[in-house]
ModelCIF file with pLDDT and N, C-alpha, C, O atoms, coordinates in Angstrom:
data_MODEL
#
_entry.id   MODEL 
#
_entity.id                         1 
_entity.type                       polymer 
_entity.pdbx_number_of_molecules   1 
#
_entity_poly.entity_id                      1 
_entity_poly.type                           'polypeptide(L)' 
_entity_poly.nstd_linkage                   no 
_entity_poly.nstd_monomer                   no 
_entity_poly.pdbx_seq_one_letter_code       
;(UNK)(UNK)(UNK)(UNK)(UNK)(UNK)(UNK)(UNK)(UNK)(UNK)(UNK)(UNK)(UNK)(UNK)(UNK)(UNK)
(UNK)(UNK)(UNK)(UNK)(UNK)(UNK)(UNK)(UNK)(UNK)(UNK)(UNK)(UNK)(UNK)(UNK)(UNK)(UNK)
(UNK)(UNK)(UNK)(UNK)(UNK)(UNK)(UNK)(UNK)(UNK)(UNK)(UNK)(UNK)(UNK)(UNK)(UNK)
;
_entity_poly.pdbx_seq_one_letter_code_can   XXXXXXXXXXXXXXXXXXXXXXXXXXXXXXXXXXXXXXXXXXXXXXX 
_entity_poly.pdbx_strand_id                 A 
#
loop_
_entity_poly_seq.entity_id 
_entity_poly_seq.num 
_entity_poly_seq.mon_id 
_entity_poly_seq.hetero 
1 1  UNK n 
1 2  UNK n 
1 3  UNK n 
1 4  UNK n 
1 5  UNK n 
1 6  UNK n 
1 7  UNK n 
1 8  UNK n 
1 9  UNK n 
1 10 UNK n 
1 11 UNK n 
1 12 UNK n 
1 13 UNK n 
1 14 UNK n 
1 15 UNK n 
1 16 UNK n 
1 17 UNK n 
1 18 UNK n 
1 19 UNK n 
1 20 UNK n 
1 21 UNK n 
1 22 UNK n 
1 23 UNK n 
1 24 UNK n 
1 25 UNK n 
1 26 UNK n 
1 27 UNK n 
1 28 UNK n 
1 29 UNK n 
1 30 UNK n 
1 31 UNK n 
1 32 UNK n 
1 33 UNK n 
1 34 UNK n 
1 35 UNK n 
1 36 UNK n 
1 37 UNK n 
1 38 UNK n 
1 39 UNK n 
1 40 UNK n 
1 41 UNK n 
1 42 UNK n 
1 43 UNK n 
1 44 UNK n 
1 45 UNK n 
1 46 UNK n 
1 47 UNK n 
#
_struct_asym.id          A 
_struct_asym.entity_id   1 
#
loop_
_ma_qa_metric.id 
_ma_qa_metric.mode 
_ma_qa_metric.name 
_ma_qa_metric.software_group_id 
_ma_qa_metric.type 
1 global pLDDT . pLDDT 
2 local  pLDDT . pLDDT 
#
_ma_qa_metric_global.metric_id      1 
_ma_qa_metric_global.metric_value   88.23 
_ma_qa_metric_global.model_id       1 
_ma_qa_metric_global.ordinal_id     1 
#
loop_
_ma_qa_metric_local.label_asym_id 
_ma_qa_metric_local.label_comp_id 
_ma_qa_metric_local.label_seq_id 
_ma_qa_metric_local.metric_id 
_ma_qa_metric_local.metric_value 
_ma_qa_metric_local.model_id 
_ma_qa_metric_local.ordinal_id 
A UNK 1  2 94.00 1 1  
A UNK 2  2 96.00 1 2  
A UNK 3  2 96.00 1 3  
A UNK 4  2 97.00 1 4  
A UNK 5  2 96.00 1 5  
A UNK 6  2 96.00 1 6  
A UNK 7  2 95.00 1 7  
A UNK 8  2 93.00 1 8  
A UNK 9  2 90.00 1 9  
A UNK 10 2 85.00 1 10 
A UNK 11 2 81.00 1 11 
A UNK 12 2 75.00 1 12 
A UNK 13 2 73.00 1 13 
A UNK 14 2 69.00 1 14 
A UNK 15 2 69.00 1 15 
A UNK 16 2 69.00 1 16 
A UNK 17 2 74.00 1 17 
A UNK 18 2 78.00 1 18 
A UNK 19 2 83.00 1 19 
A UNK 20 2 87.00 1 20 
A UNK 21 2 90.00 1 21 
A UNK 22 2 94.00 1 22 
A UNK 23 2 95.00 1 23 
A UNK 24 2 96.00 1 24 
A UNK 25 2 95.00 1 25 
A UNK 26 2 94.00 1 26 
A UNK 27 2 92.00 1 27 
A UNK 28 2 91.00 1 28 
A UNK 29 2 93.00 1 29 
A UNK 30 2 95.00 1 30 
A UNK 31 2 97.00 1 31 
A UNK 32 2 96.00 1 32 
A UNK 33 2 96.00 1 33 
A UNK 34 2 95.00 1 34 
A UNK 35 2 94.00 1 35 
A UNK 36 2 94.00 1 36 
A UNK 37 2 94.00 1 37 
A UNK 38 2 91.00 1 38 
A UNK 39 2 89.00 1 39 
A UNK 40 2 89.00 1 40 
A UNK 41 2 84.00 1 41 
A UNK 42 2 80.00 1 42 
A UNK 43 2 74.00 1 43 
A UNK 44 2 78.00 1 44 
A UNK 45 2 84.00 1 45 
A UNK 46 2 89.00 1 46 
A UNK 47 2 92.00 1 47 
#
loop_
_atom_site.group_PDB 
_atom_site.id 
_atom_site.type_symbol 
_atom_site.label_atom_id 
_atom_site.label_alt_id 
_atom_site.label_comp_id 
_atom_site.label_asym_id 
_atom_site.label_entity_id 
_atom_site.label_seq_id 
_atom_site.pdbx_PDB_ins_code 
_atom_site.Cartn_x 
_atom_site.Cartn_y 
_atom_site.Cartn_z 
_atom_site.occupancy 
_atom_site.B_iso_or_equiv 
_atom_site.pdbx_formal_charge 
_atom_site.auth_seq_id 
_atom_site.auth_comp_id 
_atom_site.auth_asym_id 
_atom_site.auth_atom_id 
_atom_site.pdbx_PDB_model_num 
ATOM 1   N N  . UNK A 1 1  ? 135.036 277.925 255.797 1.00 94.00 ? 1  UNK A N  1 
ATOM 2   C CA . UNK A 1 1  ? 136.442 277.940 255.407 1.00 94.00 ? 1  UNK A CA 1 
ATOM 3   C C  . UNK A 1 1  ? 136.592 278.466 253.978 1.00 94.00 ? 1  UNK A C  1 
ATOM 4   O O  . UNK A 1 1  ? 135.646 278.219 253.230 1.00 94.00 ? 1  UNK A O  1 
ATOM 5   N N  . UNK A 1 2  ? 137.594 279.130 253.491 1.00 96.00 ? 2  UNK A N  1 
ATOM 6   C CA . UNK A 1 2  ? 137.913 279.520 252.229 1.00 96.00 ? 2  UNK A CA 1 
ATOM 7   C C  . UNK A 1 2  ? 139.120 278.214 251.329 1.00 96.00 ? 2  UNK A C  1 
ATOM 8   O O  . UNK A 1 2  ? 140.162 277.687 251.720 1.00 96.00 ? 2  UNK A O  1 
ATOM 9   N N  . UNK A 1 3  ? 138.406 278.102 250.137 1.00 96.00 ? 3  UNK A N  1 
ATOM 10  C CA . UNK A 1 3  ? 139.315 277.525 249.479 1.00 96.00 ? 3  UNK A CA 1 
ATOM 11  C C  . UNK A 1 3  ? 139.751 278.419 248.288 1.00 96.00 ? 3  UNK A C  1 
ATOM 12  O O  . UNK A 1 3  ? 138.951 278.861 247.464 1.00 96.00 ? 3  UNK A O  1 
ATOM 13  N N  . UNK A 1 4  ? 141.392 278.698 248.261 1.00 97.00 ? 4  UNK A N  1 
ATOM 14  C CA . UNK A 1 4  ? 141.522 279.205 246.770 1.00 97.00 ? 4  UNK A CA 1 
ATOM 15  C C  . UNK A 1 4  ? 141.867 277.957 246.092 1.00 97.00 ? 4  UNK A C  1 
ATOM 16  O O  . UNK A 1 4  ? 142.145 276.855 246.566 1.00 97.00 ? 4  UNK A O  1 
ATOM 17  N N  . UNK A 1 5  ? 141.763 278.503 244.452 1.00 96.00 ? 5  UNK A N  1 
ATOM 18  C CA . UNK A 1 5  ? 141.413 277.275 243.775 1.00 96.00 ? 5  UNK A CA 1 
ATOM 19  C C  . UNK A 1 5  ? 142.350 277.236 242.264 1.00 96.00 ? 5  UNK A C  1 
ATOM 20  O O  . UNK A 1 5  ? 142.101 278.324 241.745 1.00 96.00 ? 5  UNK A O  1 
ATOM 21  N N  . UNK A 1 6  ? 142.917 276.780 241.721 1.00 96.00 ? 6  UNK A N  1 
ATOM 22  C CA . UNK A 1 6  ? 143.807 277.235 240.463 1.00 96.00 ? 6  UNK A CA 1 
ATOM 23  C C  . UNK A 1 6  ? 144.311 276.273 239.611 1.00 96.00 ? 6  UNK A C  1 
ATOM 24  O O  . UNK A 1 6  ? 145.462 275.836 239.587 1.00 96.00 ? 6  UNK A O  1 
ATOM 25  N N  . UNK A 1 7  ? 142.973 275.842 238.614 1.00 95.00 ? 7  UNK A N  1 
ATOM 26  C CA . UNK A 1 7  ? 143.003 274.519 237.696 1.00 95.00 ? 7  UNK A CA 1 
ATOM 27  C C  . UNK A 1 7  ? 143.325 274.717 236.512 1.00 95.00 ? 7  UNK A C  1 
ATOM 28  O O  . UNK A 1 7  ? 142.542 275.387 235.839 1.00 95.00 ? 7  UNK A O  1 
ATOM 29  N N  . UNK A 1 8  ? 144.536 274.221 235.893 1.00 93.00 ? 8  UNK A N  1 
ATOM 30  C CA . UNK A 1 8  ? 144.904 274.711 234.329 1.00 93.00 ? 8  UNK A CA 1 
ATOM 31  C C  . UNK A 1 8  ? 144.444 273.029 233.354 1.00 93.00 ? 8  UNK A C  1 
ATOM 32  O O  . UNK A 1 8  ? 145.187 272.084 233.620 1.00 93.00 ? 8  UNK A O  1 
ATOM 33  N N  . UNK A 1 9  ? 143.463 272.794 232.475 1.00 90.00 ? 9  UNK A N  1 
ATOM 34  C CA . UNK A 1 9  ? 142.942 272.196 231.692 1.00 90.00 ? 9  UNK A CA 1 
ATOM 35  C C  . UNK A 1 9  ? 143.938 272.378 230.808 1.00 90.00 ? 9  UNK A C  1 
ATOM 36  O O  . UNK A 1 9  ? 144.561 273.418 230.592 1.00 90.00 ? 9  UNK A O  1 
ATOM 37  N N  . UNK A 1 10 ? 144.177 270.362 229.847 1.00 85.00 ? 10 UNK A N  1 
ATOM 38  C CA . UNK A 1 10 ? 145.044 270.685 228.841 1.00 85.00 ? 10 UNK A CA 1 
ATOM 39  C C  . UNK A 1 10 ? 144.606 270.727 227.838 1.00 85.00 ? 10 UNK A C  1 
ATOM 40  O O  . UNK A 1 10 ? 143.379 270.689 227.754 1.00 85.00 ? 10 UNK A O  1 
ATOM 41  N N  . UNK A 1 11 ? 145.464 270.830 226.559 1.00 81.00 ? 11 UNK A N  1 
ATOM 42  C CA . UNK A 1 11 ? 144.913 271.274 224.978 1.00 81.00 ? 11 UNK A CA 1 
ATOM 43  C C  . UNK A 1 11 ? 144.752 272.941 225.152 1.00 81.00 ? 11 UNK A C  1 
ATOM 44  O O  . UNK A 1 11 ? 144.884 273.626 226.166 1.00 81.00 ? 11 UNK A O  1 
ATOM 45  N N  . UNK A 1 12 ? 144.416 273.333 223.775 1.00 75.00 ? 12 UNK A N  1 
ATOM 46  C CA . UNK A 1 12 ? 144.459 274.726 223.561 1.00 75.00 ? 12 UNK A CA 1 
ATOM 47  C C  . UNK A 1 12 ? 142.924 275.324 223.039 1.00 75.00 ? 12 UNK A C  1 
ATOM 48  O O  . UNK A 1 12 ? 142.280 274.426 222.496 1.00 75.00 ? 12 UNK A O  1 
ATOM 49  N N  . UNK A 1 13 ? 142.276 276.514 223.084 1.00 73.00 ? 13 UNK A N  1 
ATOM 50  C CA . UNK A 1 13 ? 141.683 277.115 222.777 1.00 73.00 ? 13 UNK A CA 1 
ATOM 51  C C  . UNK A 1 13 ? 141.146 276.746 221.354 1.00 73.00 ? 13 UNK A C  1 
ATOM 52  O O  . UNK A 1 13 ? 141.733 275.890 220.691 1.00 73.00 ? 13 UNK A O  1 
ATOM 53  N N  . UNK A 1 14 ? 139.936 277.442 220.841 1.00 69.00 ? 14 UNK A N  1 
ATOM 54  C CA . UNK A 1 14 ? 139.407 276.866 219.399 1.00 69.00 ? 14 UNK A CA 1 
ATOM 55  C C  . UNK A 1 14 ? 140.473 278.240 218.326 1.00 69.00 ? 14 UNK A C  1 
ATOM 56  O O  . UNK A 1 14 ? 140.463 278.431 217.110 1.00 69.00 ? 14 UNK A O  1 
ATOM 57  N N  . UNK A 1 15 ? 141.045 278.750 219.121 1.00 69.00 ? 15 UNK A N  1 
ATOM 58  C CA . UNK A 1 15 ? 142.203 279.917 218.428 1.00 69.00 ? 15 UNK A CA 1 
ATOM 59  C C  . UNK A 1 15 ? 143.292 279.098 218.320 1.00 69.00 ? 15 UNK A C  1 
ATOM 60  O O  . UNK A 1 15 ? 144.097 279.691 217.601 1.00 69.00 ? 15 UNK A O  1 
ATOM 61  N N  . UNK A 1 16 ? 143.866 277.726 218.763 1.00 69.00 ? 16 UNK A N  1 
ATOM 62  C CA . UNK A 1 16 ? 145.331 277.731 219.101 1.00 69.00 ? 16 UNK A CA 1 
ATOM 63  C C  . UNK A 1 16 ? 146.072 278.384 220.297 1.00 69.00 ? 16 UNK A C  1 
ATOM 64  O O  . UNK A 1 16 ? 147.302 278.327 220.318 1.00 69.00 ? 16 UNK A O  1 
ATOM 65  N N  . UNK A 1 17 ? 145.389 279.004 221.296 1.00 74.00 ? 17 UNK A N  1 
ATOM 66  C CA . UNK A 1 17 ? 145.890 279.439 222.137 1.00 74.00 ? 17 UNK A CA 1 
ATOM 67  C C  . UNK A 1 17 ? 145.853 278.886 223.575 1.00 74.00 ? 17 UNK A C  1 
ATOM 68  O O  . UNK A 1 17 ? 145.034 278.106 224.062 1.00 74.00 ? 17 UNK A O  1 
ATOM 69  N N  . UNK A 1 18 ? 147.066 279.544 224.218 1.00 78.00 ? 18 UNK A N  1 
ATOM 70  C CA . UNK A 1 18 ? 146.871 278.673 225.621 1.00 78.00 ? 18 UNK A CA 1 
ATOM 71  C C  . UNK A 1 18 ? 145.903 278.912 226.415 1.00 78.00 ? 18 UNK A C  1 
ATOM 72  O O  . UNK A 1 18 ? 145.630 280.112 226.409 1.00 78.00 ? 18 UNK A O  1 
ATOM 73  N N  . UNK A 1 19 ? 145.172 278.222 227.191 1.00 83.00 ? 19 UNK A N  1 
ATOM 74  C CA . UNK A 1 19 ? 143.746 278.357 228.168 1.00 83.00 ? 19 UNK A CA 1 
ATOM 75  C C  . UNK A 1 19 ? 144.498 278.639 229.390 1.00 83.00 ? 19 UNK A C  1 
ATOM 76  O O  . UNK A 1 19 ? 145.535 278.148 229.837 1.00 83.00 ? 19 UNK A O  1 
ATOM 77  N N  . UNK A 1 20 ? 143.484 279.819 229.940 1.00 87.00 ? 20 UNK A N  1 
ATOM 78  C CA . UNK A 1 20 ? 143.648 280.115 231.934 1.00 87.00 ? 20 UNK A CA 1 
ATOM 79  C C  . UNK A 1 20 ? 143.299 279.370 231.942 1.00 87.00 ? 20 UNK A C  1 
ATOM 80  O O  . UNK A 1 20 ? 143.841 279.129 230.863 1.00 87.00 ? 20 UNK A O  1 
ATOM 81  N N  . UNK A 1 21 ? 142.776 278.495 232.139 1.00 90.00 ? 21 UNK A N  1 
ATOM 82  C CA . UNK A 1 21 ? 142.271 277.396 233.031 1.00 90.00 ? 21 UNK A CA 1 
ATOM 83  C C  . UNK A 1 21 ? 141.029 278.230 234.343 1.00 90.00 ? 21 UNK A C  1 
ATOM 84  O O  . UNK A 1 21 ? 140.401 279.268 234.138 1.00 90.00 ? 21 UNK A O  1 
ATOM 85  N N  . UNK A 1 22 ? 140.992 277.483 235.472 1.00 94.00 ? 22 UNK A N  1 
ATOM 86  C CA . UNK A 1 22 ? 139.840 278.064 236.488 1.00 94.00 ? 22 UNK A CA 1 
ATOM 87  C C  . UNK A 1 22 ? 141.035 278.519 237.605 1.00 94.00 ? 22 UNK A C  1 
ATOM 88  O O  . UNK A 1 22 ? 141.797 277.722 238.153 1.00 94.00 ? 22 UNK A O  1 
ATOM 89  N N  . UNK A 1 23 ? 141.017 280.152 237.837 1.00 95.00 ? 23 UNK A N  1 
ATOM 90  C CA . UNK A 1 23 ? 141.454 280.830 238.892 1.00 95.00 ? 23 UNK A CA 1 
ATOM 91  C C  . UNK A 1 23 ? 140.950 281.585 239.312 1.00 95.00 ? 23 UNK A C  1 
ATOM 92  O O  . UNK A 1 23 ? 140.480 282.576 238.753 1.00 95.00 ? 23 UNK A O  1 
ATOM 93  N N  . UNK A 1 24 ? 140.912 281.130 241.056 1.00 96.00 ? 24 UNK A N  1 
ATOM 94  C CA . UNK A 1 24 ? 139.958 281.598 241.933 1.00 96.00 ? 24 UNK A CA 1 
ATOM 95  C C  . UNK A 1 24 ? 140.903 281.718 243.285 1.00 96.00 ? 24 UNK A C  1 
ATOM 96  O O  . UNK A 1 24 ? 140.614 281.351 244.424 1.00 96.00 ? 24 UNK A O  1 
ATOM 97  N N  . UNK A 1 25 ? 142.080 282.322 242.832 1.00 95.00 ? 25 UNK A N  1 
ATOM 98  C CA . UNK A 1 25 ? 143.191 282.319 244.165 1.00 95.00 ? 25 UNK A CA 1 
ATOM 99  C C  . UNK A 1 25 ? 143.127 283.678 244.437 1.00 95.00 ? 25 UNK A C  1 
ATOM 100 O O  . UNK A 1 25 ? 143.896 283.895 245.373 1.00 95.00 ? 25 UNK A O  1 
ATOM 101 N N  . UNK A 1 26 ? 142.517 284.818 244.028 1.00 94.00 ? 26 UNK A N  1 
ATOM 102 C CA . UNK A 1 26 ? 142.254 286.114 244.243 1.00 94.00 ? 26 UNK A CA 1 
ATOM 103 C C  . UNK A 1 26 ? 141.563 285.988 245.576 1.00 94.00 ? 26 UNK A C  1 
ATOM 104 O O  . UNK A 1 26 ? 140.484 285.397 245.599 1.00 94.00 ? 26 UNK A O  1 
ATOM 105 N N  . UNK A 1 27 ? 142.179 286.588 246.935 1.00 92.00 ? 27 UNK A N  1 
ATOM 106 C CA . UNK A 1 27 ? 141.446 286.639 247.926 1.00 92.00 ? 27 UNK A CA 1 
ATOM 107 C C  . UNK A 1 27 ? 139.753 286.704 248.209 1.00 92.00 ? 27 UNK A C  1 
ATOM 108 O O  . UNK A 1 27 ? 139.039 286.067 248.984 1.00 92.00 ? 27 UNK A O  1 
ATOM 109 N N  . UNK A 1 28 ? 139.445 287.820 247.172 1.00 91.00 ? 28 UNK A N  1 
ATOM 110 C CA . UNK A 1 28 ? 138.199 288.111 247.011 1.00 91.00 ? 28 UNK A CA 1 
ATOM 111 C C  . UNK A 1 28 ? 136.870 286.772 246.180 1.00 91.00 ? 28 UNK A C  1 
ATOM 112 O O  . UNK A 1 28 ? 135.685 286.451 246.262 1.00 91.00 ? 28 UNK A O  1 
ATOM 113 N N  . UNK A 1 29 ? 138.074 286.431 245.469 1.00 93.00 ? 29 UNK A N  1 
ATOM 114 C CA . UNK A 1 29 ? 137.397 285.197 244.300 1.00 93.00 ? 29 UNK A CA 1 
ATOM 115 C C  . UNK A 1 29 ? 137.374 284.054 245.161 1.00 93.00 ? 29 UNK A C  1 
ATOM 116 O O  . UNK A 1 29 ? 136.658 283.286 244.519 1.00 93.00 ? 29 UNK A O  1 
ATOM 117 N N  . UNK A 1 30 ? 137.751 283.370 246.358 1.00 95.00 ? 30 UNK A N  1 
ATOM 118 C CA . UNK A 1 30 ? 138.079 282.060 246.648 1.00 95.00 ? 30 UNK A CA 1 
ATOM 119 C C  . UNK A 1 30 ? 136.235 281.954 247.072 1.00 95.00 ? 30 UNK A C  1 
ATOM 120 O O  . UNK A 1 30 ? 135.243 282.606 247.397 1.00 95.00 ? 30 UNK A O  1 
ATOM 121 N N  . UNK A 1 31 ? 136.716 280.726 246.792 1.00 97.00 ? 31 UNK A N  1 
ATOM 122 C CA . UNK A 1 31 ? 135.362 279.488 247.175 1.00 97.00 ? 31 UNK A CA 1 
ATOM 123 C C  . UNK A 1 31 ? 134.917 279.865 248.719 1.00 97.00 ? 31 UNK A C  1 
ATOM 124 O O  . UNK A 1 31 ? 135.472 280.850 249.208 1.00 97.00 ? 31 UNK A O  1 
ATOM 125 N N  . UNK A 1 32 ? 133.921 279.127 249.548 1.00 96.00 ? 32 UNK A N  1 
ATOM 126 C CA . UNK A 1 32 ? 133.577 279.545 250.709 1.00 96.00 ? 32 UNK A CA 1 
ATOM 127 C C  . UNK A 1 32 ? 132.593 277.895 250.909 1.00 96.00 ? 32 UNK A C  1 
ATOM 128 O O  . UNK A 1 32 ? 131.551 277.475 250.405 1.00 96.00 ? 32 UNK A O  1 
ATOM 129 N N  . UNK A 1 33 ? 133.347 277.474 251.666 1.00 96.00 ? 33 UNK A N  1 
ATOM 130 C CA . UNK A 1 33 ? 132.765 275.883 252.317 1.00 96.00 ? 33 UNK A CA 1 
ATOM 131 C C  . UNK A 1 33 ? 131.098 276.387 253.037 1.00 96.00 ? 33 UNK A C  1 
ATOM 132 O O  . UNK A 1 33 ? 130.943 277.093 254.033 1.00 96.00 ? 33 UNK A O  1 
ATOM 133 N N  . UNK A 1 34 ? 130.255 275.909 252.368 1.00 95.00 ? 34 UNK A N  1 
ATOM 134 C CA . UNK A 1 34 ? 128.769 276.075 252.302 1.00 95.00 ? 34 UNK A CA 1 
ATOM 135 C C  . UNK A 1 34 ? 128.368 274.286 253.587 1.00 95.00 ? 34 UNK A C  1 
ATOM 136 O O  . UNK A 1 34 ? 127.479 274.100 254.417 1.00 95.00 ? 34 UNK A O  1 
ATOM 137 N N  . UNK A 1 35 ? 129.074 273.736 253.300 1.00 94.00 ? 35 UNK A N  1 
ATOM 138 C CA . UNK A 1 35 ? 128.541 272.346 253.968 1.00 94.00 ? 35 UNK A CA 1 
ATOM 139 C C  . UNK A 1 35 ? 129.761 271.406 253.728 1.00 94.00 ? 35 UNK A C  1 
ATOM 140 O O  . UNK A 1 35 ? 130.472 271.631 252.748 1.00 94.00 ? 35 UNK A O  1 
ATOM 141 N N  . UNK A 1 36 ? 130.093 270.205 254.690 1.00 94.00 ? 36 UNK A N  1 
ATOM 142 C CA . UNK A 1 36 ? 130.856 269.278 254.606 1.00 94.00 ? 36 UNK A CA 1 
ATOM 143 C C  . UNK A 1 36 ? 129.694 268.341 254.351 1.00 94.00 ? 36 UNK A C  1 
ATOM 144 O O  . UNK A 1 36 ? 128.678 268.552 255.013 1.00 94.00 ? 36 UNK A O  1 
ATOM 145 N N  . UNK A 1 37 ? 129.692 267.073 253.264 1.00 94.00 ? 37 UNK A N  1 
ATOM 146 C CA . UNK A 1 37 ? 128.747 265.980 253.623 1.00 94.00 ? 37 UNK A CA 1 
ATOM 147 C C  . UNK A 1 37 ? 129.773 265.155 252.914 1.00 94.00 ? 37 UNK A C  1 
ATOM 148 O O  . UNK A 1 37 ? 130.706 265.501 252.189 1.00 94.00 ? 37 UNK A O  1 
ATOM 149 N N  . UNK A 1 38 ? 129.195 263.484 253.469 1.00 91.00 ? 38 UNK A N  1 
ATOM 150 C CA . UNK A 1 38 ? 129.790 262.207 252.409 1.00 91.00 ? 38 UNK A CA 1 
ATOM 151 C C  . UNK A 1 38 ? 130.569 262.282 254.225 1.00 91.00 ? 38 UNK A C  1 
ATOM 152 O O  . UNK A 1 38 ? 130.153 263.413 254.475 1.00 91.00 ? 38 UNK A O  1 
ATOM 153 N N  . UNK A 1 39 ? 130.971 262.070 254.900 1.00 89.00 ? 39 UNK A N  1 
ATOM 154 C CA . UNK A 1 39 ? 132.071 262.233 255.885 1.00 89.00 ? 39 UNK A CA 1 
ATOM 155 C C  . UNK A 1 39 ? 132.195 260.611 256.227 1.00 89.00 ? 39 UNK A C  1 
ATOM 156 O O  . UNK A 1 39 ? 131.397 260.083 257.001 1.00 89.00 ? 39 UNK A O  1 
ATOM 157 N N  . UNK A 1 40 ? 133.427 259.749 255.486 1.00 89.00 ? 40 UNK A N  1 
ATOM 158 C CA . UNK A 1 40 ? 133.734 258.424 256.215 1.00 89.00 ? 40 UNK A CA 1 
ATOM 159 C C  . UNK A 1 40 ? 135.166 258.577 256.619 1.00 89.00 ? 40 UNK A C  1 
ATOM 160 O O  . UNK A 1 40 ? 136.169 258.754 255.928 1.00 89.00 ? 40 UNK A O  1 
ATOM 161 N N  . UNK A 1 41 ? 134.982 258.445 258.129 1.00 84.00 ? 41 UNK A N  1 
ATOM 162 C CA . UNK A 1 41 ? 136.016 258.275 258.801 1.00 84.00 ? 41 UNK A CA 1 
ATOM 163 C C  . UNK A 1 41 ? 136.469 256.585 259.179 1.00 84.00 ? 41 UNK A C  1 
ATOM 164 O O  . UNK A 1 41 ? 135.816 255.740 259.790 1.00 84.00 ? 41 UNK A O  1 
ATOM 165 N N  . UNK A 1 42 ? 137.764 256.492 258.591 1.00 80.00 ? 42 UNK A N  1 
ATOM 166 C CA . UNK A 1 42 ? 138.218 254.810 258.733 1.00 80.00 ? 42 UNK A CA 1 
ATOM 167 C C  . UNK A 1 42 ? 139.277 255.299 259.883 1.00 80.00 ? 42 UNK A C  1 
ATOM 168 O O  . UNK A 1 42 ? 139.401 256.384 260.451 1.00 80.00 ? 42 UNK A O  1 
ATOM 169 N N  . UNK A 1 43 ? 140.123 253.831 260.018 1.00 74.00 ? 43 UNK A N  1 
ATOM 170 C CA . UNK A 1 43 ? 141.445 254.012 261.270 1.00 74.00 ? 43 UNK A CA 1 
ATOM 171 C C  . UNK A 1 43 ? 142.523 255.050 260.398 1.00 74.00 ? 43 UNK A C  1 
ATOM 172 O O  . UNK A 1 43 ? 143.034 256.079 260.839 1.00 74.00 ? 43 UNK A O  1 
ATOM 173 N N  . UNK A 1 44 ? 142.678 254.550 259.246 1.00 78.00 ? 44 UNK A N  1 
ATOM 174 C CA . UNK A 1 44 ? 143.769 254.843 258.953 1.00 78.00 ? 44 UNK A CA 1 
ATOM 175 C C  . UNK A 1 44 ? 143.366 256.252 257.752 1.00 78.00 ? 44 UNK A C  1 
ATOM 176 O O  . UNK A 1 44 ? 144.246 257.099 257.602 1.00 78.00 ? 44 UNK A O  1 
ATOM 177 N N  . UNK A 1 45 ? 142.270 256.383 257.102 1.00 84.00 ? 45 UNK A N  1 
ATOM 178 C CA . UNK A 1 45 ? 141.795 257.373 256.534 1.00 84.00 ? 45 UNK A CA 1 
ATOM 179 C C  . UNK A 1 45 ? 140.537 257.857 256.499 1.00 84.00 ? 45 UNK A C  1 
ATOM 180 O O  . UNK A 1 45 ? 139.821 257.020 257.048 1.00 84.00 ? 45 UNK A O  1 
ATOM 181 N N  . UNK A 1 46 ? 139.681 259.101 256.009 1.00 89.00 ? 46 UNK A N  1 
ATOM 182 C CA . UNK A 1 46 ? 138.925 259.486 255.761 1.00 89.00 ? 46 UNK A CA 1 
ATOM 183 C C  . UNK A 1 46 ? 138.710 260.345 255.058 1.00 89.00 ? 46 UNK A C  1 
ATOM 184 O O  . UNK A 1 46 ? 139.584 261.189 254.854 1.00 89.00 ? 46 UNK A O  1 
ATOM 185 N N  . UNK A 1 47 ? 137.386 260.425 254.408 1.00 92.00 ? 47 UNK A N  1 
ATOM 186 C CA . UNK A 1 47 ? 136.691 260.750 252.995 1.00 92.00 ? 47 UNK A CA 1 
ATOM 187 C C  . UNK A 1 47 ? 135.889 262.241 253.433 1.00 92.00 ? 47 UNK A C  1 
ATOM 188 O O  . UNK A 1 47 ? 135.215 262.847 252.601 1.00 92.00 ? 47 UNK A O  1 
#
């Protein structure tokens, strides 16, 4: 599965300036699900 991904971190740069943050929503850039593990399935939720 592909995940795009687009995390903006707060505070500013060692310039004073604003940070991209992590963007990976570029079709080409997205993540790619390698493995599911940890899997707890309850009634009402799962992990």
């Amino acid at each position: 599965e592909r995940l795009s991904m687009k995390i903006l971190d707060q505070g500013k740069t060692g310039k004073g300036e604003e940070k991209k943050g992590l963007d990976f929503t570029e079709p080409k850039q997205n993540f790619i699900v390698s493995s599911i593990t940890d899997v707890i399935s309850q009634s009402e939720r799962e992990t």
